[in-house]
Protein backbone atom coordinates (compact mmCIF):
# COMPACT_ATOMS: atom_id res chain seq x y z
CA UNK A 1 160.21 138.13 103.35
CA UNK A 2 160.81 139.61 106.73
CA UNK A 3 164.23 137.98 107.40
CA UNK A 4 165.19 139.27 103.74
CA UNK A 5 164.03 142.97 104.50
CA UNK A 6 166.03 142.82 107.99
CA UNK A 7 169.25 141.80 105.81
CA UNK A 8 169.22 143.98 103.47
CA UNK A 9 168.19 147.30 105.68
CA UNK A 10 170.82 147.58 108.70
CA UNK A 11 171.66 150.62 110.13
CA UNK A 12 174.98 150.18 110.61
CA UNK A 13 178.40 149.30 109.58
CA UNK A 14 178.09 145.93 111.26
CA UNK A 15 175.04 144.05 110.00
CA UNK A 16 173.60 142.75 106.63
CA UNK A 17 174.91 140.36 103.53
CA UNK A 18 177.74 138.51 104.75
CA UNK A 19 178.79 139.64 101.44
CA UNK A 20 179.44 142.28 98.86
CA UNK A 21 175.99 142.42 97.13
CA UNK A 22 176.92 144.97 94.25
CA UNK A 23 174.69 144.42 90.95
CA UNK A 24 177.16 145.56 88.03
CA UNK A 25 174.48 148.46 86.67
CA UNK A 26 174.71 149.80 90.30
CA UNK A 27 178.49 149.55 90.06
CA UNK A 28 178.88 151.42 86.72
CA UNK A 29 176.47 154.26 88.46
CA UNK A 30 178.17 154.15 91.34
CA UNK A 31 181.34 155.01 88.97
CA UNK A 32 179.91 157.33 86.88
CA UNK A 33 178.39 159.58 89.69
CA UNK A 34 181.60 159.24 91.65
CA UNK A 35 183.57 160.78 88.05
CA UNK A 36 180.41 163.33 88.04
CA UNK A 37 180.87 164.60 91.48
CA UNK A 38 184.82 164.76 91.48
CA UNK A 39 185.78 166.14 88.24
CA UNK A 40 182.95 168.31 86.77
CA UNK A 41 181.61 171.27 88.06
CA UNK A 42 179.70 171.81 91.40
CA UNK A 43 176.18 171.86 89.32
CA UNK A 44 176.59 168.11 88.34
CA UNK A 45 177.44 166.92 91.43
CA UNK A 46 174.09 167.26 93.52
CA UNK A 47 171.96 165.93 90.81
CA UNK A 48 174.23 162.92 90.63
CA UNK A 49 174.26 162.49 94.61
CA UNK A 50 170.86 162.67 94.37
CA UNK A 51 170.05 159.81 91.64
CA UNK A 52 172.69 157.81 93.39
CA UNK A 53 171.67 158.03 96.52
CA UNK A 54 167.50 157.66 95.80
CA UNK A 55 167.45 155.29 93.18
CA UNK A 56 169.79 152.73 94.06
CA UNK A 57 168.27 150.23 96.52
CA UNK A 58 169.22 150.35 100.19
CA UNK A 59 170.52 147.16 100.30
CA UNK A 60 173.63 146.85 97.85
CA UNK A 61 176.48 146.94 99.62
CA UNK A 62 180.25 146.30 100.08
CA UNK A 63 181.11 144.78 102.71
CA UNK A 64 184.95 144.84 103.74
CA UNK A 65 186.54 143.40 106.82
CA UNK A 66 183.05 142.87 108.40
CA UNK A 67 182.07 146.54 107.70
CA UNK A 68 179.25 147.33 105.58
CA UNK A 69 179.71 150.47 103.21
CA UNK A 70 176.15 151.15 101.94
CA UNK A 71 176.66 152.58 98.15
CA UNK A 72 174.75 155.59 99.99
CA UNK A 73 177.30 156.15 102.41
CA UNK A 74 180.02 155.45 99.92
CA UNK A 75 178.81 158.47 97.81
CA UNK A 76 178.83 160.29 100.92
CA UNK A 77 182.08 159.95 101.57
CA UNK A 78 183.35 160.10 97.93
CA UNK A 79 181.55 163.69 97.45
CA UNK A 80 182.85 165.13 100.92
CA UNK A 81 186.38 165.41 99.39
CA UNK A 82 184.97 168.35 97.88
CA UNK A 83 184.61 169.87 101.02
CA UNK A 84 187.60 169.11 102.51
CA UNK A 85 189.90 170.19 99.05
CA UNK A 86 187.23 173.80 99.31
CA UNK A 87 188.55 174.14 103.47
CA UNK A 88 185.26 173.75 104.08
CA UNK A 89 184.16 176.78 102.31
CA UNK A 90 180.52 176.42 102.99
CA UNK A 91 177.66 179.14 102.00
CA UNK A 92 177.33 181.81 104.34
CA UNK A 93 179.61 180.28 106.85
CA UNK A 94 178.53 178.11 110.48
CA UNK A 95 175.15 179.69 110.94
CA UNK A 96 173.28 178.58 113.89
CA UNK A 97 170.72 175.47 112.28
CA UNK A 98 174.83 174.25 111.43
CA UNK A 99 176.01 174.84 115.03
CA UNK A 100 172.96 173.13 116.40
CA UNK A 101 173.07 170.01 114.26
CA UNK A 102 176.38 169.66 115.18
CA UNK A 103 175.50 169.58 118.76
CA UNK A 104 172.84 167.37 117.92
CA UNK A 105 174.76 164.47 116.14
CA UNK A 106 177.64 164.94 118.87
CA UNK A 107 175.47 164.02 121.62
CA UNK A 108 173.43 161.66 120.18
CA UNK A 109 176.85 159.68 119.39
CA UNK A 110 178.40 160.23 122.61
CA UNK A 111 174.68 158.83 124.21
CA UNK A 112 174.79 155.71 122.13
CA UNK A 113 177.94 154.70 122.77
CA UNK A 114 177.57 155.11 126.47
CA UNK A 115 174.47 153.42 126.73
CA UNK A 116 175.06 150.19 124.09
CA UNK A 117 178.95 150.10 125.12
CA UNK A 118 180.37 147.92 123.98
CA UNK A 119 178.14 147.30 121.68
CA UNK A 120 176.68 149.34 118.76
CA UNK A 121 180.07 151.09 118.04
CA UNK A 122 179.95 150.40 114.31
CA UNK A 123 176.29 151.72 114.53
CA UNK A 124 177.07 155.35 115.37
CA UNK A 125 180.77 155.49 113.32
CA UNK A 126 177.58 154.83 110.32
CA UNK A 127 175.25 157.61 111.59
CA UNK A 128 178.51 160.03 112.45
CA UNK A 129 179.79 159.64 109.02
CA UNK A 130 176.78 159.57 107.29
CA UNK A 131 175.56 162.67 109.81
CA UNK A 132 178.54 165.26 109.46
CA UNK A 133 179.60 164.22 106.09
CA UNK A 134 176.28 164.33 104.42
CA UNK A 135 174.97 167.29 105.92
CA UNK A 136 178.23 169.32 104.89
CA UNK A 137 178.49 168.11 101.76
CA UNK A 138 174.79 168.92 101.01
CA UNK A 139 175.55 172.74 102.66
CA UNK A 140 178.33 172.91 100.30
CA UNK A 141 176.58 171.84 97.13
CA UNK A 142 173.40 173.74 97.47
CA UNK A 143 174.66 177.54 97.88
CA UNK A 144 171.79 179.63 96.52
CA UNK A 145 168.53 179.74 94.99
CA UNK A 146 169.99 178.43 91.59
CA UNK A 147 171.08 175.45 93.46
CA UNK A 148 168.20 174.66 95.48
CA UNK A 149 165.86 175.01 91.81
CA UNK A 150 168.25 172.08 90.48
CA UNK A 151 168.46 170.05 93.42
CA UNK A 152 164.18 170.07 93.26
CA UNK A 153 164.28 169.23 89.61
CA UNK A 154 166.93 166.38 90.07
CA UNK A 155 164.15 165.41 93.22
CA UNK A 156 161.27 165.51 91.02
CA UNK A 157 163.05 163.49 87.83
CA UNK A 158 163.73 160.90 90.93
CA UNK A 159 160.13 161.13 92.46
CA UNK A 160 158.78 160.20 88.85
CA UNK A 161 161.02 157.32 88.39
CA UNK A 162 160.05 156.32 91.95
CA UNK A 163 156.53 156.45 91.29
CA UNK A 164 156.27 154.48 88.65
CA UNK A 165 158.26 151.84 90.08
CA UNK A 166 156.27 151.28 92.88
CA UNK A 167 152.72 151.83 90.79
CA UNK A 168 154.07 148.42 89.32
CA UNK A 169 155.27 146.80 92.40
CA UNK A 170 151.40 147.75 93.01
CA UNK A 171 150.33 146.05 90.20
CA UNK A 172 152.59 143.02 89.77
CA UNK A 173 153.61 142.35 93.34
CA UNK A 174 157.42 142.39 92.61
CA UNK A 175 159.36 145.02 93.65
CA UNK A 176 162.08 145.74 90.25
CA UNK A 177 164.39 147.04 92.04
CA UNK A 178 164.98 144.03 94.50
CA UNK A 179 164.12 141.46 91.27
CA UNK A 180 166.34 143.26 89.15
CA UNK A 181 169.53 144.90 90.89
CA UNK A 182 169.08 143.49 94.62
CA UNK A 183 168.98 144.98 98.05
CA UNK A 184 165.47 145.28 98.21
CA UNK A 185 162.84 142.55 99.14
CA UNK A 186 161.08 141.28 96.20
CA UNK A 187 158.44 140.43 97.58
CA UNK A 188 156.05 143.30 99.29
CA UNK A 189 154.61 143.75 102.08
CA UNK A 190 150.40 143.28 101.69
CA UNK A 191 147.92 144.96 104.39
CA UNK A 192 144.55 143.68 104.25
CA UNK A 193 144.99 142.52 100.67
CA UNK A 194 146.69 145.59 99.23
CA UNK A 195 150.79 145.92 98.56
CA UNK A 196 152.52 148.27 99.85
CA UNK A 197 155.03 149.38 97.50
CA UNK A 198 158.90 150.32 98.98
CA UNK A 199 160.88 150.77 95.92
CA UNK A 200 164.47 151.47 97.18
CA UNK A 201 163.17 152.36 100.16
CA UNK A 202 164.36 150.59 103.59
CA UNK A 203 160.25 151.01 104.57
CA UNK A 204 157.26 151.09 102.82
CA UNK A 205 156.25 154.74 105.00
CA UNK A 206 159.75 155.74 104.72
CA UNK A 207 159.15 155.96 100.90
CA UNK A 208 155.44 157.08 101.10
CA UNK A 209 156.73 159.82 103.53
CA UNK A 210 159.73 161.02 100.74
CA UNK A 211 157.18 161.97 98.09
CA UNK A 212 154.65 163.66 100.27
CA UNK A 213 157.30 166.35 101.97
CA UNK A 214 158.63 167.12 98.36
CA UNK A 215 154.92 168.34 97.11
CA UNK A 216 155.48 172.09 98.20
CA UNK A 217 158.73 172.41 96.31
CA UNK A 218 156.48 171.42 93.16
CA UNK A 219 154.44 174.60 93.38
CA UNK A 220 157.35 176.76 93.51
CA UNK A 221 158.66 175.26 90.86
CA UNK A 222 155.50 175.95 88.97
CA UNK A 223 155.36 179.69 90.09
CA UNK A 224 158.85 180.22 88.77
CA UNK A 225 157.80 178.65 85.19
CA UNK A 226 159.35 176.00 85.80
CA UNK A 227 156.31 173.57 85.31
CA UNK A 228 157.15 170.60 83.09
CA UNK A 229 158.82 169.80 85.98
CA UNK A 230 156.65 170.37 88.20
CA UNK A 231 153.71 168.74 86.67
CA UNK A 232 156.34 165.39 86.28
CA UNK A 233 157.30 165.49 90.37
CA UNK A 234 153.98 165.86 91.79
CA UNK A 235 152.52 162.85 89.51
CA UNK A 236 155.18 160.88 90.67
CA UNK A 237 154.88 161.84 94.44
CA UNK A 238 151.37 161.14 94.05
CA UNK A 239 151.90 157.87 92.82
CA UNK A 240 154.84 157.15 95.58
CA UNK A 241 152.06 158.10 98.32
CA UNK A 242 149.57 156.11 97.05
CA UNK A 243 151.47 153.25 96.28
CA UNK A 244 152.97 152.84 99.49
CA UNK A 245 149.49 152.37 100.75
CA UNK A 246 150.26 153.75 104.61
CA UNK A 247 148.25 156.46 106.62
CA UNK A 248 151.66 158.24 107.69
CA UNK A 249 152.73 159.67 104.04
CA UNK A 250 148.49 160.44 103.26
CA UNK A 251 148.50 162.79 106.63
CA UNK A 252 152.15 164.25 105.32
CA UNK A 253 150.76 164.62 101.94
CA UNK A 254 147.72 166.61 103.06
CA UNK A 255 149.74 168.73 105.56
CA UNK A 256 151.62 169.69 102.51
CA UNK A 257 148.20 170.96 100.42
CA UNK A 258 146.69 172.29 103.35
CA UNK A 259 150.02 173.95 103.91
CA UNK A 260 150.05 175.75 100.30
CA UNK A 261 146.05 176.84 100.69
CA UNK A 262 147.47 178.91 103.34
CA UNK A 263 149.02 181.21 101.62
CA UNK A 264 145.97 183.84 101.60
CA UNK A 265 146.46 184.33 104.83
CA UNK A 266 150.19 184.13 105.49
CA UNK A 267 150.13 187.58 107.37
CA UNK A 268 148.25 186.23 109.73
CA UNK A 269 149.72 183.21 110.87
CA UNK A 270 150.93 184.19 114.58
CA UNK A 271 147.11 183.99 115.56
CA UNK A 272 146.79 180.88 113.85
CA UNK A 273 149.58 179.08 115.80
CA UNK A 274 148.56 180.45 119.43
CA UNK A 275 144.82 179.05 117.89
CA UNK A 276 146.42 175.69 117.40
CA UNK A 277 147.83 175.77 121.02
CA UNK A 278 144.66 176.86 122.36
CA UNK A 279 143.02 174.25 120.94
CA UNK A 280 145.22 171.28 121.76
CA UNK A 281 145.43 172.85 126.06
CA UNK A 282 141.87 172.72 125.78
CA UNK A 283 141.64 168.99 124.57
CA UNK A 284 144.10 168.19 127.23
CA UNK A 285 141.85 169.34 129.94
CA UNK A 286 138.61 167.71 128.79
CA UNK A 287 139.99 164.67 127.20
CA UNK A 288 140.61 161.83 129.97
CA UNK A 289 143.46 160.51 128.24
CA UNK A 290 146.91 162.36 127.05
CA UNK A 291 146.08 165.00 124.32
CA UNK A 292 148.42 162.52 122.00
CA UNK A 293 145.74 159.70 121.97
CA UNK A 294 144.18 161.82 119.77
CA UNK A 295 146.38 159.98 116.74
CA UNK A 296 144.82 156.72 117.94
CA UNK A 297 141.66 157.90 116.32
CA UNK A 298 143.31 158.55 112.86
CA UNK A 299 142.73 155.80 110.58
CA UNK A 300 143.27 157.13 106.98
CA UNK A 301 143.87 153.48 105.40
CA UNK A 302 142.11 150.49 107.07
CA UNK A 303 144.46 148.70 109.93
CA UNK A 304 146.41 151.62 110.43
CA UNK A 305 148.99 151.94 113.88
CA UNK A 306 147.82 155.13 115.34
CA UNK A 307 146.91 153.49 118.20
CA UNK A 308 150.29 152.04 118.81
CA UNK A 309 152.06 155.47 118.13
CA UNK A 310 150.19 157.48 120.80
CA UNK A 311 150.46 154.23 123.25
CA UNK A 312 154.18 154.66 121.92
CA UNK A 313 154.57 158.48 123.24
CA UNK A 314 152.41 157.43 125.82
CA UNK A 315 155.05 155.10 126.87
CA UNK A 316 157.81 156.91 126.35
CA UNK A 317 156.70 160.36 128.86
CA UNK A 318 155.82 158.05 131.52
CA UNK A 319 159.81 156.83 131.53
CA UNK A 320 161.18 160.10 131.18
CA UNK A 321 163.25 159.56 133.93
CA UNK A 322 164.70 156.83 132.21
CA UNK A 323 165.95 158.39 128.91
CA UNK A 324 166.52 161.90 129.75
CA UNK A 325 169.78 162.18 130.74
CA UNK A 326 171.63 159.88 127.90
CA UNK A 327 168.75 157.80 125.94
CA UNK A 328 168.14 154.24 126.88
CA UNK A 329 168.83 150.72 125.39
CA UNK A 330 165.90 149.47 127.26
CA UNK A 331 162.55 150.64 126.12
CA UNK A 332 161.90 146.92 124.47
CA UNK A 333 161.54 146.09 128.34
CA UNK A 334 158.56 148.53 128.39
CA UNK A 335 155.38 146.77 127.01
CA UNK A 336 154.18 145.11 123.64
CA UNK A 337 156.31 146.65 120.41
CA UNK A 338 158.11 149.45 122.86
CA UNK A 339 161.67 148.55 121.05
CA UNK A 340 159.87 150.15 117.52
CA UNK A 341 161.12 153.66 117.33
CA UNK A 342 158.22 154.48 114.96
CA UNK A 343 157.99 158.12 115.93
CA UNK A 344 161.12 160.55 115.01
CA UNK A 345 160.57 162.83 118.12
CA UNK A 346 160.69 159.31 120.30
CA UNK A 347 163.19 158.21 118.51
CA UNK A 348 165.60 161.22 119.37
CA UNK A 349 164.58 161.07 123.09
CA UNK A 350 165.49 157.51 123.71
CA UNK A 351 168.57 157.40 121.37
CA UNK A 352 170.43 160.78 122.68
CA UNK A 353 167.74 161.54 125.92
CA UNK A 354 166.66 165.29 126.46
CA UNK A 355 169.41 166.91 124.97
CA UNK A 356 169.52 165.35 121.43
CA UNK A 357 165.15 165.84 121.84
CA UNK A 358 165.27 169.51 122.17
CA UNK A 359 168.20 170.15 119.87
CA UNK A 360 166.40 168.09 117.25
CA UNK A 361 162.87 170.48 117.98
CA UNK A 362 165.18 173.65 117.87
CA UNK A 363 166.43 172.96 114.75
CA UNK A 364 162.93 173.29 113.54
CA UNK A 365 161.72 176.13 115.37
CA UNK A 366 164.91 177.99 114.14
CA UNK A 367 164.48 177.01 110.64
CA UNK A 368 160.73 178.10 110.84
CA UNK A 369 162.10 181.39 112.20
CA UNK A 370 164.47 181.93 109.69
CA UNK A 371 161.91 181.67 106.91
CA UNK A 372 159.86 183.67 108.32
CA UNK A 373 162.36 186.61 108.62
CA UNK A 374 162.67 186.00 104.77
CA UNK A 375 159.41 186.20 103.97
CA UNK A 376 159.29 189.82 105.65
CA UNK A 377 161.99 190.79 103.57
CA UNK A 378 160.92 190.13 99.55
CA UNK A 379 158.50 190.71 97.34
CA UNK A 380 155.62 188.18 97.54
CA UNK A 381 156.76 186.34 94.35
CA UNK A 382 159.74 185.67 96.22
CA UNK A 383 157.94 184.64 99.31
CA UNK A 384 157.12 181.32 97.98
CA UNK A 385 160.70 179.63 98.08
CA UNK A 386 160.27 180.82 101.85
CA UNK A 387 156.50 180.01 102.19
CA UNK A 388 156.94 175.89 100.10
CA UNK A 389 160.23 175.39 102.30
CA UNK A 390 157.70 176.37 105.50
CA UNK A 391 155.32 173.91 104.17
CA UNK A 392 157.38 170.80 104.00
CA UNK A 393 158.74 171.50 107.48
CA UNK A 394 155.36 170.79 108.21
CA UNK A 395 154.90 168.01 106.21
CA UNK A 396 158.05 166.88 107.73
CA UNK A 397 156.75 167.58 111.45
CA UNK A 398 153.27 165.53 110.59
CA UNK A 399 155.86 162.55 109.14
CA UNK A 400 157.58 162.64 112.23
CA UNK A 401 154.84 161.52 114.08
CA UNK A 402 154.35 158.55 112.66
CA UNK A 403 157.91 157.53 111.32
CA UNK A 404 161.80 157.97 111.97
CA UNK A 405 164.08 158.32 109.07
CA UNK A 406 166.70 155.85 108.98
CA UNK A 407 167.21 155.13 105.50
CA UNK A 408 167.42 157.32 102.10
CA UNK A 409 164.96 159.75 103.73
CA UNK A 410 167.94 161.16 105.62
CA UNK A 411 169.75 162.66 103.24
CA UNK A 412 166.64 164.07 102.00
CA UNK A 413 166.28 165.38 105.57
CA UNK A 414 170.22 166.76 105.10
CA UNK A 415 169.34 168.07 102.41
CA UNK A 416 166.09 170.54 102.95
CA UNK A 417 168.18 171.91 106.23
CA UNK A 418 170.64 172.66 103.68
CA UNK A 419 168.02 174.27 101.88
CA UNK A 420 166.59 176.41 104.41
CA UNK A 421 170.65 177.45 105.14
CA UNK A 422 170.83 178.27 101.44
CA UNK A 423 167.99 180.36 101.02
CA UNK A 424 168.20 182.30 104.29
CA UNK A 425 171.86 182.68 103.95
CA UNK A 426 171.15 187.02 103.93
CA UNK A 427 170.08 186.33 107.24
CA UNK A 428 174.17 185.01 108.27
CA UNK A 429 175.23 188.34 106.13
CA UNK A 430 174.30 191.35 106.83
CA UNK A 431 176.02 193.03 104.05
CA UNK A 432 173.96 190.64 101.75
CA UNK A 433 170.87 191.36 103.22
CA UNK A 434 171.20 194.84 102.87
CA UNK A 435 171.70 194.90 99.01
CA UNK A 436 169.78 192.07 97.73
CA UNK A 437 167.15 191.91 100.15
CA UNK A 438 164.09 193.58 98.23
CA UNK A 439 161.76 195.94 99.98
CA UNK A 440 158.99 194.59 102.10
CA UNK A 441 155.50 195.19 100.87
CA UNK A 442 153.55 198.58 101.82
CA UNK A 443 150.80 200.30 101.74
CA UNK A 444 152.17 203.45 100.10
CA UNK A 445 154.83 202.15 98.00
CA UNK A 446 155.79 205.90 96.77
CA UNK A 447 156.92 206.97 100.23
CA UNK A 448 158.88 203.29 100.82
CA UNK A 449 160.77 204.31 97.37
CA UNK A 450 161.36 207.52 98.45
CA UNK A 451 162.50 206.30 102.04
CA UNK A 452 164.88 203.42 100.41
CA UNK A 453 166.74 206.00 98.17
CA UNK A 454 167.73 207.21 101.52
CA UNK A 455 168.14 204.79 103.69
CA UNK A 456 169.71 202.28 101.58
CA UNK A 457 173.14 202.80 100.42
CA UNK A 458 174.49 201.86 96.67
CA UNK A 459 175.58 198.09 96.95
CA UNK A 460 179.32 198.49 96.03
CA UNK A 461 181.13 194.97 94.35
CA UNK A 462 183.15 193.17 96.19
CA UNK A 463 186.50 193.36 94.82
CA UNK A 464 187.40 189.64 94.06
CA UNK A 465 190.73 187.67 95.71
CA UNK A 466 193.84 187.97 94.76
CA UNK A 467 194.96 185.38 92.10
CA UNK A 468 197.05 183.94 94.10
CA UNK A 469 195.32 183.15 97.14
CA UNK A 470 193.69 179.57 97.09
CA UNK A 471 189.68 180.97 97.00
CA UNK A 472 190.25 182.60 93.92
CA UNK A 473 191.55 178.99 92.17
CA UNK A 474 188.79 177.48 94.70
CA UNK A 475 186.38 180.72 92.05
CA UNK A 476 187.80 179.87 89.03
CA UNK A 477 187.25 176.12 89.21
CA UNK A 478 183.44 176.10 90.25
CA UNK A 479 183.06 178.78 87.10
């Protein structure tokens, strides 16, 4: 079982089936979603990225002069013509979680090929491609608050189908989507007698972790009336964490609750954080170990590796000098299990060193920062887009901890950024803010009317582009 889930869930371009391993339903999706994304309007082609990319398993692939294209990454690719035939006509424009990503995934490449040369080149032209074209083509597809509501209920539709899958890979010990189409072990992994389910998944946590961070985006759904979806995603996210039987996607799950019962007191988050870092500086100075053994004591699900992650960022600050300037190819050298990147924030440090670490944390502080701006500027039945996106960053963040994406759960990573991009986008535009930015809440709401009559001029239409120019076609064919 282990040699078959090492096939079938490479990284890169250069490992895997010494074959093409395409099932024939997987090739007539593959078709149809490629048809869907190239010649029908923008609004089909994120749902069908989205079923294409989460629901068929990790390991079909073709495999062409040694090079394995993942149907993932061939999707990718397929729907990032779209961006270049639009010139890259992305919402809002660069914006800075855009300019910082693509610092991120520079540096990280240029590390890895330094450090593994000459070997792991295939490895990074995967993560590149899959990096810059995903990420862009996600940016481009999800534009505005429309878009983000259908990429969630595409998300939830998958999430259900998901969860049942792996309820019965639970049940019967037989993973369908490896029996049936392929690319997945059939055969689960068991921990202390119980399965734990993977579905398409390259890793039982890695599909656990997937359901939990979309639970926020279920409640907004169900605010904006949307609910039969709603109601459909968070069963089957429920299902996907508790199938996958791990402690990682239980602590992301409940980050994303606790998250959502925060609300009441949203206004008063600032004190809450500088609690929180209070707290932790004054466990560091009574504790006799690093504050991070505190993980070690978290043990959600009997035989659970908390233990081995804070022994793993144990490890990893104590060779700082080691990774900081460009990553390092030798943390397996380090102790017992040290070559397991099991920790996203480890992961970036010894990949791509300091640089790709901190670029990697600013993208979150800066997409934090960004939502909250938002939040200042609506009406509080708009704040909870803002306030659900905030709370999957932080299901995201308690992921992290105990799991690096590597497979599906990228693009899902791709695509909330592009989310947060989307929905802040008033933020890039200042002209945009201004007129469909709705007044922040008040006290005295009679002298804030009076005060925006004045202050706030008449928005005025923008004329549209001449016929003739290449946007206006670029218009007329997303209409």
């Amino acid at each position: 079982m282990q040699i078959q889930s090492h096939l079938y869930n490479q990284r890169n371009l250069g490992n895997g089936e010494a074959a093409s391993l395409l099932h024939p339903v997987v090739l007539v999706a593959l078709l149809v979603a490629i048809a869907l994304i190239l010649w029908r309007p923008r609004k089909f082609a994120i749902v069908s990225l989205i079923l294409g990319v989460f629901l068929i398993p990790r390991g079909q692939v073709i495999v062409v002069e040694g090079a394995h294209f993942y149907i993932r990454l061939i999707i990718i690719l397929v729907g990032f013509i779209l961006v270049i035939r639009s010139r890259f006509a992305i919402a809002g424009g660069l914006n800075s979680i855009d300019w910082l990503f693509i610092v991120w995934a520079l540096y990280r490449f240029v590390a890895e090929i330094v450090t593994n040369w000459p070997n792991g080149i295939m490895e990074e032209i995967a993560f590149c491609l899959q990096a810059y074209c995903g990420y862009f083509l996600l940016r481009y597809l999800i534009r505005n608050e429309e878009d983000i509501m259908r990429a969630v209920k595409a998300l939830a539709i998958t999430a259900a189908i998901l969860g049942v899958c792996m309820m019965y890979e639970q049940i019967s010990h037989t993973n369908p989507f490896g029996a049936i189409l392929g690319g997945a072990p059939i055969s689960p992994d068991v921990r202390n007698g119980t399965v734990r389910a993977q579905a398409a998944f390259g890793h039982e946590i890695l599909a656990g972790c997937f359901g939990a961070t979309l639970v926020p985006l279920y409640f907004w759904l169900w605010k904006v009336k949307e609910r039969a979806f709603a109601v459909v995603g968070f069963v089957g996210s429920t299902l996907m964490v508790l199938a996958s039987y791990s402690s990682t996607p239980v602590l992301a799950y409940v980050a994303s609750i606790l998250g959502l019962f925060l609300w009441p007191i949203r206004r008063y988050m600032r004190p809450v954080r500088w609690g929180l870092v209070a707290g932790v500086a004054g466990l560091a100075m009574v504790m006799k170990a690093p504050v991070w053994y505190i993980i070690g004591h978290i043990n959600v699900i009997g035989g659970s590796g908390g233990w081995d992650r804070a022994f793993l960022l144990d490890t990893c600050a104590r060779h700082f000098k080691d990774w900081w300037l460009i990553g390092t190819n030798q943390n397996g050298n380090w102790g017992y299990d040290m070559w397991d990147l099991s920790d996203q924030f480890v992961a970036e440090a010894e990949t791509g060193g300091l640089v790709t670490l901190l670029c990697f944390v600013a993208i979150i502080s800066l997409s934090y920062r960004r939502l909250g701006l938002m939040m200042r500027r609506v009406t509080p039945r708009k704040q909870w887009l803002f306030w659900s996106l905030g709370c999957v960053m932080l299901a995201h963040i308690v992921a992290f901890v105990g799991a690096a994406y590597w497979d599906q759960t990228e693009v899902w990573w791709f695509a909330f950024l592009a989310m947060i991009c989307a929905a802040t986008i008033p933020l890039s535009s200042p002209a945009v803010a201004q007129t469909a930015a709705a007044p922040a809440e008040t006290k005295f709401p009679q002298f804030a009317k009076v005060a925006s009559a004045w202050a706030t001029p008449q928005a005025v239409p923008a004329p549209l582009p001449s016929p003739d120019t290449d946007t206006q076609r670029h218009w007329m064919l997303e209409q």
